[in-house]
PDB file of N, CA and C in Angstrom:
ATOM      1  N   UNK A   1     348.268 -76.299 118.286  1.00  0.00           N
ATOM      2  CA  UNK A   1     346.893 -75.965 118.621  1.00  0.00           C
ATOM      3  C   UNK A   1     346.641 -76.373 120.071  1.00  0.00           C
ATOM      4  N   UNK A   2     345.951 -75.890 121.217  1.00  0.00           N
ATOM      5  CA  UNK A   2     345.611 -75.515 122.239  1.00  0.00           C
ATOM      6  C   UNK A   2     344.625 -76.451 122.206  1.00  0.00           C
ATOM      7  N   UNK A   3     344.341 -77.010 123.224  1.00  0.00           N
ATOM      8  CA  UNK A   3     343.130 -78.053 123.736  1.00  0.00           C
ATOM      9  C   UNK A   3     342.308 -76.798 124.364  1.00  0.00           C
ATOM     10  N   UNK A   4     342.894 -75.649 124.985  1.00  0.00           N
ATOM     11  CA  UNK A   4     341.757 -75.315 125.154  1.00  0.00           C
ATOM     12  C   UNK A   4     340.862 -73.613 124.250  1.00  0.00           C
ATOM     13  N   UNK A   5     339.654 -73.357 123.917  1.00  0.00           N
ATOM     14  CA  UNK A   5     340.017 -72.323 123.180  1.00  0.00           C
ATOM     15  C   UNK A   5     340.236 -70.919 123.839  1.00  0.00           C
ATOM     16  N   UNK A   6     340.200 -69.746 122.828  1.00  0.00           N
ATOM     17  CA  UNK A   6     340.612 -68.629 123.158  1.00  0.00           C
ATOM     18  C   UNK A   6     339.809 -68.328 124.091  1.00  0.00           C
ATOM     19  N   UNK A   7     338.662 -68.492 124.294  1.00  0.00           N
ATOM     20  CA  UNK A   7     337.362 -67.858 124.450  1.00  0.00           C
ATOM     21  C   UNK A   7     337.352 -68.383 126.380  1.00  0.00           C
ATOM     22  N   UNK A   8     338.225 -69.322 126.835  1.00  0.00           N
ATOM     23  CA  UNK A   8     338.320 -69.709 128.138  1.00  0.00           C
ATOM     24  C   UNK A   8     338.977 -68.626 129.082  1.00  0.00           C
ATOM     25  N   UNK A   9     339.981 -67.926 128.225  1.00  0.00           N
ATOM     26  CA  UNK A   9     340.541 -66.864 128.781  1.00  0.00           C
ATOM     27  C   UNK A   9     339.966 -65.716 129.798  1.00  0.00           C
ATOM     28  N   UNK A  10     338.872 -65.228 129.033  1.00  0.00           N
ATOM     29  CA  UNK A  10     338.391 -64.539 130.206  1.00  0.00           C
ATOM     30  C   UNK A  10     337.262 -64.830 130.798  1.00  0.00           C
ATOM     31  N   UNK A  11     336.927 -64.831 131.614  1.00  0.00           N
ATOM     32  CA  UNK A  11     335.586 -65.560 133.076  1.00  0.00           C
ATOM     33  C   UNK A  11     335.120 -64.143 133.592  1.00  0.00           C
ATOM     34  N   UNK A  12     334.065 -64.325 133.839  1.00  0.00           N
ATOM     35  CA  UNK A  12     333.404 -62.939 134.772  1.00  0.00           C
ATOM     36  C   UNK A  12     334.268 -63.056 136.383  1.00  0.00           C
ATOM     37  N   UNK A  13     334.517 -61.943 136.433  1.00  0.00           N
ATOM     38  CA  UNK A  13     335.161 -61.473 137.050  1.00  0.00           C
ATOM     39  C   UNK A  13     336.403 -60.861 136.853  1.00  0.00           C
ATOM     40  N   UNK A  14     336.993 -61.305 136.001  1.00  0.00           N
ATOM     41  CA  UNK A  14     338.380 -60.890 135.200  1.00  0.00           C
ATOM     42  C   UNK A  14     338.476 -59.812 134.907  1.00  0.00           C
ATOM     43  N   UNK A  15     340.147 -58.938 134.448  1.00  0.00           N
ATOM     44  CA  UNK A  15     340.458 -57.614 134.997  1.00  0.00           C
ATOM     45  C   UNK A  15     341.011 -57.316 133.383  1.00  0.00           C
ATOM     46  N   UNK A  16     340.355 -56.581 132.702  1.00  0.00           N
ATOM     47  CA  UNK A  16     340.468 -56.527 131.690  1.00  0.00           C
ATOM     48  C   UNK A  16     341.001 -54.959 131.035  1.00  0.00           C
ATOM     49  N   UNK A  17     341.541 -54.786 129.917  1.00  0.00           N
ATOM     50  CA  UNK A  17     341.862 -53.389 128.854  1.00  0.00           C
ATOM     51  C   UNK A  17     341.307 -53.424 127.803  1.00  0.00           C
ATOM     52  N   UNK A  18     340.933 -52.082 127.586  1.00  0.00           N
ATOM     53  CA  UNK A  18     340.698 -51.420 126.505  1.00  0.00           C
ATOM     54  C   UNK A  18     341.815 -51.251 125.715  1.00  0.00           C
ATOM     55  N   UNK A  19     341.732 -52.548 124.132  1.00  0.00           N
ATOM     56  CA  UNK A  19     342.958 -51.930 123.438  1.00  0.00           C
ATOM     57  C   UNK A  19     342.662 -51.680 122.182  1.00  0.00           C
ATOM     58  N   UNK A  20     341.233 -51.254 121.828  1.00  0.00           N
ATOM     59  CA  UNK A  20     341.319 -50.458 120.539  1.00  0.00           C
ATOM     60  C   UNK A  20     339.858 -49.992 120.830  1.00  0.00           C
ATOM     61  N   UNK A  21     339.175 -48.687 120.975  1.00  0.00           N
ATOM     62  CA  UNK A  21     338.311 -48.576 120.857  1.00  0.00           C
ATOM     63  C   UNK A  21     337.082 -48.488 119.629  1.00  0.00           C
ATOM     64  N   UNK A  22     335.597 -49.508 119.742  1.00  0.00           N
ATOM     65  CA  UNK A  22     334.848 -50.025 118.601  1.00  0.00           C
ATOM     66  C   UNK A  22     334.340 -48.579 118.052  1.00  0.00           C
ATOM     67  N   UNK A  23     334.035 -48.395 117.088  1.00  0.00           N
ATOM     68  CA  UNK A  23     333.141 -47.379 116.224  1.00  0.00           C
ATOM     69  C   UNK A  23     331.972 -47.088 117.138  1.00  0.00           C
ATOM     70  N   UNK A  24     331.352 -47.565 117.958  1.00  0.00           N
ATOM     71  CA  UNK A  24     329.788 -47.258 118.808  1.00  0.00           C
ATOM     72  C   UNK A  24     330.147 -48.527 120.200  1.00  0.00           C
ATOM     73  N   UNK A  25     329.780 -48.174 121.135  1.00  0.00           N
ATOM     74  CA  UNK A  25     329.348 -48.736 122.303  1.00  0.00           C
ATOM     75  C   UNK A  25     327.943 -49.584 122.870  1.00  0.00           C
ATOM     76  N   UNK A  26     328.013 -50.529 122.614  1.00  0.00           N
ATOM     77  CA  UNK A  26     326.469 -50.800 123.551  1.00  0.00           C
ATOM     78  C   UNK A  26     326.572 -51.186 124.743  1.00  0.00           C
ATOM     79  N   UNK A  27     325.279 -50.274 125.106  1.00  0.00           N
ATOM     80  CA  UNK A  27     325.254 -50.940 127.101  1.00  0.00           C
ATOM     81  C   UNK A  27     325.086 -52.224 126.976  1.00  0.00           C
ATOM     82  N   UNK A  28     325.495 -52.370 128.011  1.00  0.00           N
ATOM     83  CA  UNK A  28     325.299 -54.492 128.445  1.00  0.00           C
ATOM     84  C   UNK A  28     323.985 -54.462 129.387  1.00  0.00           C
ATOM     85  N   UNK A  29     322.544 -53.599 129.074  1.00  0.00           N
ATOM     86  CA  UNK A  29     321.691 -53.147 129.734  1.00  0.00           C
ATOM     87  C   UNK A  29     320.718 -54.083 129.262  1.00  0.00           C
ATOM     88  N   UNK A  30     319.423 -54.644 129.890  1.00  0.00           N
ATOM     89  CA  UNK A  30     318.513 -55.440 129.558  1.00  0.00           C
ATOM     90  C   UNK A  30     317.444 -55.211 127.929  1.00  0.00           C
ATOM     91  N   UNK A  31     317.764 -53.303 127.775  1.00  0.00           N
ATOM     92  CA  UNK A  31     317.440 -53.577 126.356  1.00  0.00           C
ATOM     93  C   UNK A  31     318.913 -52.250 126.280  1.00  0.00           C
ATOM     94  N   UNK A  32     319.113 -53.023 125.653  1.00  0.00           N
ATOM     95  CA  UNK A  32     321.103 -52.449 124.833  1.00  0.00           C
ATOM     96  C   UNK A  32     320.483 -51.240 123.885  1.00  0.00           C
ATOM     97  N   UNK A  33     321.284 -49.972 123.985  1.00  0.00           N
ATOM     98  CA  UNK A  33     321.127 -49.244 123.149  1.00  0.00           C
ATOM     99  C   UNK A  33     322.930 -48.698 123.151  1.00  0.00           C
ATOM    100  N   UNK A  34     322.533 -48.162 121.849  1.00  0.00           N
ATOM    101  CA  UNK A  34     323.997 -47.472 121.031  1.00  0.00           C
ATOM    102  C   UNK A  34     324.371 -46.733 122.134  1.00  0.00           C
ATOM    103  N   UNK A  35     325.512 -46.179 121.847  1.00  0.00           N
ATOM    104  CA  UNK A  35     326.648 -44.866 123.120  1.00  0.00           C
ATOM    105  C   UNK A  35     327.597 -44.830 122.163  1.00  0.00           C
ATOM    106  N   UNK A  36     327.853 -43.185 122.170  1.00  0.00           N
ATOM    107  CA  UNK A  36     329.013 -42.969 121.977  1.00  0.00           C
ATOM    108  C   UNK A  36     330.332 -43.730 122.216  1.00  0.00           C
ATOM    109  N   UNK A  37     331.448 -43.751 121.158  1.00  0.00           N
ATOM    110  CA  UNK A  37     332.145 -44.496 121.758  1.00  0.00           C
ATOM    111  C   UNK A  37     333.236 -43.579 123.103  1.00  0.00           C
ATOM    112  N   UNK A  38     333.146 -42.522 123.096  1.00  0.00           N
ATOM    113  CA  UNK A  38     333.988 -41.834 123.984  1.00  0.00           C
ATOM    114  C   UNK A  38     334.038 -41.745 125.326  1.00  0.00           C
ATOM    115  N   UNK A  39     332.654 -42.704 125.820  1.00  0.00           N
ATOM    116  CA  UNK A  39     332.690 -42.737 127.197  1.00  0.00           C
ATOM    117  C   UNK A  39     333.840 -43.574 127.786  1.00  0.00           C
ATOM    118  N   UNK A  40     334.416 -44.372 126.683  1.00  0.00           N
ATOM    119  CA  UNK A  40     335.519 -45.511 127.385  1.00  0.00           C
ATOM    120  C   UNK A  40     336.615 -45.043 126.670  1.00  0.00           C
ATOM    121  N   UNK A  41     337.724 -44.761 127.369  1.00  0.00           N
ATOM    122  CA  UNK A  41     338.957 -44.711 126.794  1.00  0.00           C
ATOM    123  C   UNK A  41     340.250 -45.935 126.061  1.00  0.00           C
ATOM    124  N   UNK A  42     341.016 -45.590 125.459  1.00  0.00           N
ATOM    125  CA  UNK A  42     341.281 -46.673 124.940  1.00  0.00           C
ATOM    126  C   UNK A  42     342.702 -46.868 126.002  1.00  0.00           C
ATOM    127  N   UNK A  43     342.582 -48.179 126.707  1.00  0.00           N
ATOM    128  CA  UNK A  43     343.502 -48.264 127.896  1.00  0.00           C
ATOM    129  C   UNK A  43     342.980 -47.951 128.985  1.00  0.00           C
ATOM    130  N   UNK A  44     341.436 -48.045 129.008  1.00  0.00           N
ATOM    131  CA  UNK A  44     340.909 -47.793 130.457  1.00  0.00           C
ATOM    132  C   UNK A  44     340.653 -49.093 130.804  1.00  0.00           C
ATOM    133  N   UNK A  45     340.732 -49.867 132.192  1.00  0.00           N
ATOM    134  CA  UNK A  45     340.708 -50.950 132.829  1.00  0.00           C
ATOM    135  C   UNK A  45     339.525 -51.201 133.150  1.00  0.00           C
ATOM    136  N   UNK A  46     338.720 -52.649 133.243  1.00  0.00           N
ATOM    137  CA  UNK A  46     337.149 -52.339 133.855  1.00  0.00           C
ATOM    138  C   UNK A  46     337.200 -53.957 133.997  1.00  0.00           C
ATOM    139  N   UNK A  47     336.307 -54.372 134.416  1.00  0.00           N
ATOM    140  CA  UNK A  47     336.066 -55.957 135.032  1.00  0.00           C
ATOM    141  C   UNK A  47     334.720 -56.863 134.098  1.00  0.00           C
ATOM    142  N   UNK A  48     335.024 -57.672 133.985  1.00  0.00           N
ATOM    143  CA  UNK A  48     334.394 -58.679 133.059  1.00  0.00           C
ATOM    144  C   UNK A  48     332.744 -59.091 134.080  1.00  0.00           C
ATOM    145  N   UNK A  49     332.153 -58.509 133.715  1.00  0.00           N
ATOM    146  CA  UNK A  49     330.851 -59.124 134.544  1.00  0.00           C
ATOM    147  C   UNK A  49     329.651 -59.968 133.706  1.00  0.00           C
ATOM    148  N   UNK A  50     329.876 -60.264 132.596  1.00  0.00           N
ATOM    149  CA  UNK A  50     329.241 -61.026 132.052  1.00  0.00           C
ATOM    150  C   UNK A  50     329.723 -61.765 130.787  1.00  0.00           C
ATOM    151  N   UNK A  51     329.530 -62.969 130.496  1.00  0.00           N
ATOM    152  CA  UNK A  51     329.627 -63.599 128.908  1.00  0.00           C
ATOM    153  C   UNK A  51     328.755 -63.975 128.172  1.00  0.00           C
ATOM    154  N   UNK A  52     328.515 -62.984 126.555  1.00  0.00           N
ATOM    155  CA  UNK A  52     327.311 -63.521 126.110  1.00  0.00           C
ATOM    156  C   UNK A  52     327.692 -63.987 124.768  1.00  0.00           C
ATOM    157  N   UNK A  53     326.797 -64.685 124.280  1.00  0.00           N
ATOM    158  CA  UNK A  53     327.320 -65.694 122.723  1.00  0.00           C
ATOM    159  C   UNK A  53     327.886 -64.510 122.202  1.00  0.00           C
ATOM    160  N   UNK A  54     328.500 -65.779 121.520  1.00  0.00           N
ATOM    161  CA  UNK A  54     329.483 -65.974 120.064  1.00  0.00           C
ATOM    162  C   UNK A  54     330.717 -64.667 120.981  1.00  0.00           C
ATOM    163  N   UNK A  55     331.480 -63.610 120.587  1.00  0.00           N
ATOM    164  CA  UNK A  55     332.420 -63.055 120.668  1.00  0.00           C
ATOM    165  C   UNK A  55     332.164 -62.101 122.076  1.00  0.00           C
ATOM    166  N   UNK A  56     330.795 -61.962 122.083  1.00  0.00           N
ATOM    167  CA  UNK A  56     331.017 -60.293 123.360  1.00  0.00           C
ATOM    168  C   UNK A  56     330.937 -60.875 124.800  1.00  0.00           C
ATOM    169  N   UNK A  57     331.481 -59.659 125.514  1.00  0.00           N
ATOM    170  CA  UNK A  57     331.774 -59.593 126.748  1.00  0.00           C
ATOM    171  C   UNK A  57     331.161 -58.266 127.496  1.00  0.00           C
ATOM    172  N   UNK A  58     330.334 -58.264 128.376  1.00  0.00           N
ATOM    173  CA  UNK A  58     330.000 -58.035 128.809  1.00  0.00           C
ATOM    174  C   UNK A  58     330.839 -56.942 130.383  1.00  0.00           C
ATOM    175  N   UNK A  59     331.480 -55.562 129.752  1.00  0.00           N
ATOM    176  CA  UNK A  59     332.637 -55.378 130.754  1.00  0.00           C
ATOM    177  C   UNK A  59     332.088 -53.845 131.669  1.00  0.00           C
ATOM    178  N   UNK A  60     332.174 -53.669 132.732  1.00  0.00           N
ATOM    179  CA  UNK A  60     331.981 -52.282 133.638  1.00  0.00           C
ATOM    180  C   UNK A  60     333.338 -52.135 133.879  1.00  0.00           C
ATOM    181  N   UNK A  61     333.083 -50.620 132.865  1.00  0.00           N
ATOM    182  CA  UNK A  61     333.773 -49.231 133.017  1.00  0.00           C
ATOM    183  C   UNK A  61     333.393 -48.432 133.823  1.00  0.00           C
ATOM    184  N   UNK A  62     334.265 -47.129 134.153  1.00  0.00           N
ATOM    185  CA  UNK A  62     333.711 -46.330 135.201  1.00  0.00           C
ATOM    186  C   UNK A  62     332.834 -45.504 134.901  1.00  0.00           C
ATOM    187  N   UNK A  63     331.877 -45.380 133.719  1.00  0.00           N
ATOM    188  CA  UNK A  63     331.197 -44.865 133.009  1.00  0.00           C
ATOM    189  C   UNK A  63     330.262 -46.137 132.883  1.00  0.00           C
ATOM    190  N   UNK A  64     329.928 -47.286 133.096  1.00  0.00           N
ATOM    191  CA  UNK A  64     328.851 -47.851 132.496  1.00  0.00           C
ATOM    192  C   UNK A  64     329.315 -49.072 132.160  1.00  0.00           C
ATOM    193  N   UNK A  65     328.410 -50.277 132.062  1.00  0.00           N
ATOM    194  CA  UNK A  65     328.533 -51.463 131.428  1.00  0.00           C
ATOM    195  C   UNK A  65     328.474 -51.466 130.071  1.00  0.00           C
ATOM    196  N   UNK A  66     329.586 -52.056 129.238  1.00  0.00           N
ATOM    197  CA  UNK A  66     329.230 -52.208 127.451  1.00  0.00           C
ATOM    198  C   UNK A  66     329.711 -53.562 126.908  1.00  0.00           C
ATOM    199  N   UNK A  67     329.383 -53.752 125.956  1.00  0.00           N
ATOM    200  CA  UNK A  67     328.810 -54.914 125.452  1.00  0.00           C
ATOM    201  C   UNK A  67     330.373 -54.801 124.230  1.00  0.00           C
ATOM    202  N   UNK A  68     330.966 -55.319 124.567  1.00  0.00           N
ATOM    203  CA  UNK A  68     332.682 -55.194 123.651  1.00  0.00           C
ATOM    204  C   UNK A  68     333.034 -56.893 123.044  1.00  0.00           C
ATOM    205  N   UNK A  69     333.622 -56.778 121.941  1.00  0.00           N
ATOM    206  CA  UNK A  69     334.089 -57.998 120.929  1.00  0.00           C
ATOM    207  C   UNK A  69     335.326 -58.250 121.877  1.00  0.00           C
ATOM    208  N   UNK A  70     335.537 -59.427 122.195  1.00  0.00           N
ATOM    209  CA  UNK A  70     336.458 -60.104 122.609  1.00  0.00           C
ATOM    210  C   UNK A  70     338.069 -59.645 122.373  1.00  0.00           C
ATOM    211  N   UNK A  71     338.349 -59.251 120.742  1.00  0.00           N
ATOM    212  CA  UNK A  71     339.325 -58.943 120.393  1.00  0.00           C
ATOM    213  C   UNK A  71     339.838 -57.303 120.445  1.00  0.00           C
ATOM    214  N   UNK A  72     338.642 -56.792 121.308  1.00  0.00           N
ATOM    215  CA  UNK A  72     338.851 -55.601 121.508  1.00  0.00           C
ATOM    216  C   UNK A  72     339.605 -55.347 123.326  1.00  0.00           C
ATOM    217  N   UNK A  73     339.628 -56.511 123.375  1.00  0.00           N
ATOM    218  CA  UNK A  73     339.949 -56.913 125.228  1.00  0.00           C
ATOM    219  C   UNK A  73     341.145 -57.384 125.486  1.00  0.00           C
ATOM    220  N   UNK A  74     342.282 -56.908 126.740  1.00  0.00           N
ATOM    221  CA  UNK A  74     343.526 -57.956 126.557  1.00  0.00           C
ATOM    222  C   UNK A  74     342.979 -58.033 128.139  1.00  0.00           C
ATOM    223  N   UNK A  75     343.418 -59.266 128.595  1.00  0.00           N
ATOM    224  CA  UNK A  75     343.385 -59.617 129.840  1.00  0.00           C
ATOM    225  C   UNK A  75     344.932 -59.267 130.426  1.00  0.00           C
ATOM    226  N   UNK A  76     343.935 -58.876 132.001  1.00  0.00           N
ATOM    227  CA  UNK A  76     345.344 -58.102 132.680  1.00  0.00           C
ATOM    228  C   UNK A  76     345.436 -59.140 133.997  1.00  0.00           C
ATOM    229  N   UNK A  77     346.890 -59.432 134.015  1.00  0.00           N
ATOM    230  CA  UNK A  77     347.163 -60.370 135.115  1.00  0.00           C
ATOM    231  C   UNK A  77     346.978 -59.562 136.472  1.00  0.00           C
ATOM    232  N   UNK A  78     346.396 -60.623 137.390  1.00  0.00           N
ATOM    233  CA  UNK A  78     346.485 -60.187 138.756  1.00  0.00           C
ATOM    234  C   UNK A  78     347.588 -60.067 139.872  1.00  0.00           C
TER     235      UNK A  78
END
């Protein structure tokens, strides 16, 4: 077991993938509404610009900011 947890891994700013795309999308917008999930591809790259409780992340795609579960994210080395 790891002293530190999973959840340290990614920081805003971080360079992140799409590796399974969710059933619906939400914007990471001040009031969040549903999106299709097809605006983001699965394996499209986008940058971590926010962290909000418990699991989501807050990531801009080239289509838009969305609001994605952690385990839907692999971090990509720089």
């Amino acid at each position: 077991m790891s002293d530190a947890p999973e959840s340290a891994e990614l920081e805003v700013g971080a360079r992140v993938r799409l590796l399974q795309a969710p059933a619906y999308l939400k914007s990471a917008d001040a009031m969040p509404m549903l999106r299709p999930p097809d605006l983001v591809d699965t394996g499209e790259e986008g940058e971590v610009v926010g962290l909000r409780a418990g699991e989501l992340v807050a990531v801009r795609f080239r289509r838009g900011a969305f609001l994605l579960e952690r385990r839907h994210l692999e971090r990509l080395l720089s």
